[in-house]
C-alpha atoms as a PDB file:
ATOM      1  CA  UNK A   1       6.083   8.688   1.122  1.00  0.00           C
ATOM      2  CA  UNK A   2       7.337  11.361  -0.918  1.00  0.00           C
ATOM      3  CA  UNK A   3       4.879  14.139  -0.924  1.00  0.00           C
ATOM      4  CA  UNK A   4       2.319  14.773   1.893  1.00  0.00           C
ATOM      5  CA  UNK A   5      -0.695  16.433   1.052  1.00  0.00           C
ATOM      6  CA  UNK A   6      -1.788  18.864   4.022  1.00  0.00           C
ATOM      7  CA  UNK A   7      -5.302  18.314   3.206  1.00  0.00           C
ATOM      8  CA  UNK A   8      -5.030  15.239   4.097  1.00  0.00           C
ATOM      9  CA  UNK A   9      -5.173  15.497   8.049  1.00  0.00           C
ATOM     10  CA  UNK A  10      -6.361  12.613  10.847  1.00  0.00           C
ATOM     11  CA  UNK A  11      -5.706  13.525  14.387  1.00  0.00           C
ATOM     12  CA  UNK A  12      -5.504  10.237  16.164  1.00  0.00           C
ATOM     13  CA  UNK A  13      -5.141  10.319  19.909  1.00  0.00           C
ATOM     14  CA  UNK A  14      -3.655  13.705  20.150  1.00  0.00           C
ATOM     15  CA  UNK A  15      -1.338  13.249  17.131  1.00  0.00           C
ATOM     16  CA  UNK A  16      -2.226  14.991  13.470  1.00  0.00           C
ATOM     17  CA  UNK A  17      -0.847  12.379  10.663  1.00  0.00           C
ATOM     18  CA  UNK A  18      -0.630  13.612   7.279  1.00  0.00           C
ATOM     19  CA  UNK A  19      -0.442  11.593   4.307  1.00  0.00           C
ATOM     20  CA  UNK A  20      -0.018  11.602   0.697  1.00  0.00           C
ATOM     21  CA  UNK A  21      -3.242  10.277  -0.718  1.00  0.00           C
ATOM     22  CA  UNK A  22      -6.416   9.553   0.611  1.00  0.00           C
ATOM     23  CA  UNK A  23      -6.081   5.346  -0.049  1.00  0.00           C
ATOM     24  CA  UNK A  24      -3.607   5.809   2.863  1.00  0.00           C
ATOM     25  CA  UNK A  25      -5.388   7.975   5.029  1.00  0.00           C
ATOM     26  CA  UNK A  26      -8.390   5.416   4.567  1.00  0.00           C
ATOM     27  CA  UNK A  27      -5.893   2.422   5.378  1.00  0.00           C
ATOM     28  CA  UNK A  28      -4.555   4.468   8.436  1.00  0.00           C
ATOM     29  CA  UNK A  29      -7.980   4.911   9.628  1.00  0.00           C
ATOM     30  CA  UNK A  30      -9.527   1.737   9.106  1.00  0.00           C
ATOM     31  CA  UNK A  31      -7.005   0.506  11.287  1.00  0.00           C
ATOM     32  CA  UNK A  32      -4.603   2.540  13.145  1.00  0.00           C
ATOM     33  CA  UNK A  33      -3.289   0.335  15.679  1.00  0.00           C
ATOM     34  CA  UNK A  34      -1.129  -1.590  12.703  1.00  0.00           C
ATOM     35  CA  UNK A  35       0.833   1.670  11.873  1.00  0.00           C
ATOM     36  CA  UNK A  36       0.707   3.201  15.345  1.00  0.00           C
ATOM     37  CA  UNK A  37       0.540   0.215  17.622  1.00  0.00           C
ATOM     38  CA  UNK A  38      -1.752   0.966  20.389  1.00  0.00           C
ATOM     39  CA  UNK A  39      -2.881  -0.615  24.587  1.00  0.00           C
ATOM     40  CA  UNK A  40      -5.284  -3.540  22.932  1.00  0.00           C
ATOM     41  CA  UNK A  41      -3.099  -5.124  20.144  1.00  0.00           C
ATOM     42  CA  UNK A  42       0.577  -3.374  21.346  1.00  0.00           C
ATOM     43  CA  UNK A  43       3.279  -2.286  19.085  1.00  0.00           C
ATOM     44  CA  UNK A  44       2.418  -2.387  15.320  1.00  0.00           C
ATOM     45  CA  UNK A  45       4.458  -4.954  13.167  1.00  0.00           C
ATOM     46  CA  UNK A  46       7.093  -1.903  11.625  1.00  0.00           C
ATOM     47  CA  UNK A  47       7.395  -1.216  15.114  1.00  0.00           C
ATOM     48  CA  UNK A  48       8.616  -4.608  15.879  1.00  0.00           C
ATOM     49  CA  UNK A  49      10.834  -4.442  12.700  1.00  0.00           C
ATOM     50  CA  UNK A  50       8.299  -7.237  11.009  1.00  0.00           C
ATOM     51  CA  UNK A  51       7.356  -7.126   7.102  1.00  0.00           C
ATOM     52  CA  UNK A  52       4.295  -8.596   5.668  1.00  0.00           C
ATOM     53  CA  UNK A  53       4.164  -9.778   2.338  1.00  0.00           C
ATOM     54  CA  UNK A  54       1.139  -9.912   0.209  1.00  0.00           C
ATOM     55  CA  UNK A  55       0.407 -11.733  -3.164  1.00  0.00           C
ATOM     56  CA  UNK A  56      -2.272 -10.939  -5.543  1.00  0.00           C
ATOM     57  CA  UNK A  57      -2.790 -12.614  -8.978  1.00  0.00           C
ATOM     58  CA  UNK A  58      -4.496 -10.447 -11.225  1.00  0.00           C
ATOM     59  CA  UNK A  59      -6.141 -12.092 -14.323  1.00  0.00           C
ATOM     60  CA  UNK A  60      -6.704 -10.408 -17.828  1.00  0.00           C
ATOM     61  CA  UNK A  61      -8.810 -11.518 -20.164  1.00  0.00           C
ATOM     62  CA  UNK A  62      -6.748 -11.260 -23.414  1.00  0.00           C
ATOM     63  CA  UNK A  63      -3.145 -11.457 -23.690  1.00  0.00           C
ATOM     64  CA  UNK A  64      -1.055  -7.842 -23.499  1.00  0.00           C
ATOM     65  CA  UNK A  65       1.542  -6.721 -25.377  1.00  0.00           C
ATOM     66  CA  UNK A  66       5.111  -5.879 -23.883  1.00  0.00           C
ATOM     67  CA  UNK A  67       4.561  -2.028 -24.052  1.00  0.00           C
ATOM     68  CA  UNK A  68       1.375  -2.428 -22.045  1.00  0.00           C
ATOM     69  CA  UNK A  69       3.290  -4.685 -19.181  1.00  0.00           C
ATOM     70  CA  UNK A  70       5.787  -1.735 -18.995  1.00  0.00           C
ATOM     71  CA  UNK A  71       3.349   1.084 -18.754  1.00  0.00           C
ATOM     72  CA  UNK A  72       1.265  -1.207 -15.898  1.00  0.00           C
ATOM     73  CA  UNK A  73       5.178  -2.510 -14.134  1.00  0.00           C
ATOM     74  CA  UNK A  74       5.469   1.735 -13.654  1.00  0.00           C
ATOM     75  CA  UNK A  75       2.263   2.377 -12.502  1.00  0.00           C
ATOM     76  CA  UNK A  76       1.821  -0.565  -9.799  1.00  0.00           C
ATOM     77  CA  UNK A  77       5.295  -0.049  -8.639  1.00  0.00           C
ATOM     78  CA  UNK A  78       4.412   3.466  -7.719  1.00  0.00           C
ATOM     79  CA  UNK A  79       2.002   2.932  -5.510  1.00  0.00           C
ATOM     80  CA  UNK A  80       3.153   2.555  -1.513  1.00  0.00           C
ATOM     81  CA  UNK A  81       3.560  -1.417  -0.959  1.00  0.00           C
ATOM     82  CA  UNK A  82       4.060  -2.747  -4.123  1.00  0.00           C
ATOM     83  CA  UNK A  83       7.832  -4.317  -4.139  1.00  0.00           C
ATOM     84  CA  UNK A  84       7.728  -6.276  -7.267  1.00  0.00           C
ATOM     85  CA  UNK A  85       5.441  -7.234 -10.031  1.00  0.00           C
ATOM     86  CA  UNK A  86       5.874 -10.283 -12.402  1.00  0.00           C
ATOM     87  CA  UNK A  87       4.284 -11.481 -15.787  1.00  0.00           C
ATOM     88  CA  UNK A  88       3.687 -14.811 -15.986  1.00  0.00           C
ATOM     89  CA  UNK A  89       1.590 -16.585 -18.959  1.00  0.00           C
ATOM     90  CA  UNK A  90      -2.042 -17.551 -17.856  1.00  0.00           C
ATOM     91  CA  UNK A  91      -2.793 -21.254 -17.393  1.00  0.00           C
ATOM     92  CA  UNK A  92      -5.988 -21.874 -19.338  1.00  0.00           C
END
């Protein structure tokens, strides 16, 4: 996180927890317990030192051009979770 937003407030069990955008104040309060831990499911998995890793293929419909993979590489890899992105030619 690199800039919280004050706005963006959730008190949760005593605690106020700011965040930077509203997608992560959703995500923190659709399901607390696996940033917080809590009684019912215990510590959360960053608590336990535990990483999950996603993948998600995303299709296009028409090749894009190298410019457009750049502009898309900087945009996804801003956003909190994304580690790495790659390109890879569709199978048809």
């Amino acid at each position: 996180m690199t800039k919280v937003d004050r706005s963006l407030l959730f008190n949760y069990r005593g605690i106020d927890h700011y965040f930077c955008s509203s997608q992560c104040l959703d995500r923190f309060k659709a399901h607390p317990h696996l940033f917080v831990g809590d009684p019912k499911h215990g510590m959360s998995p960053k608590q336990k030192g535990q990483t999950a890793l996603k993948k998600c293929r995303i299709g296009f419909a028409e090749p894009i051009d190298d410019e457009l993979k750049v502009v898309m590489q900087q945009s996804l890899l801003s956003l909190m979770g994304i580690e790495s992105l790659v390109f890879e030619e569709s199978l048809l």
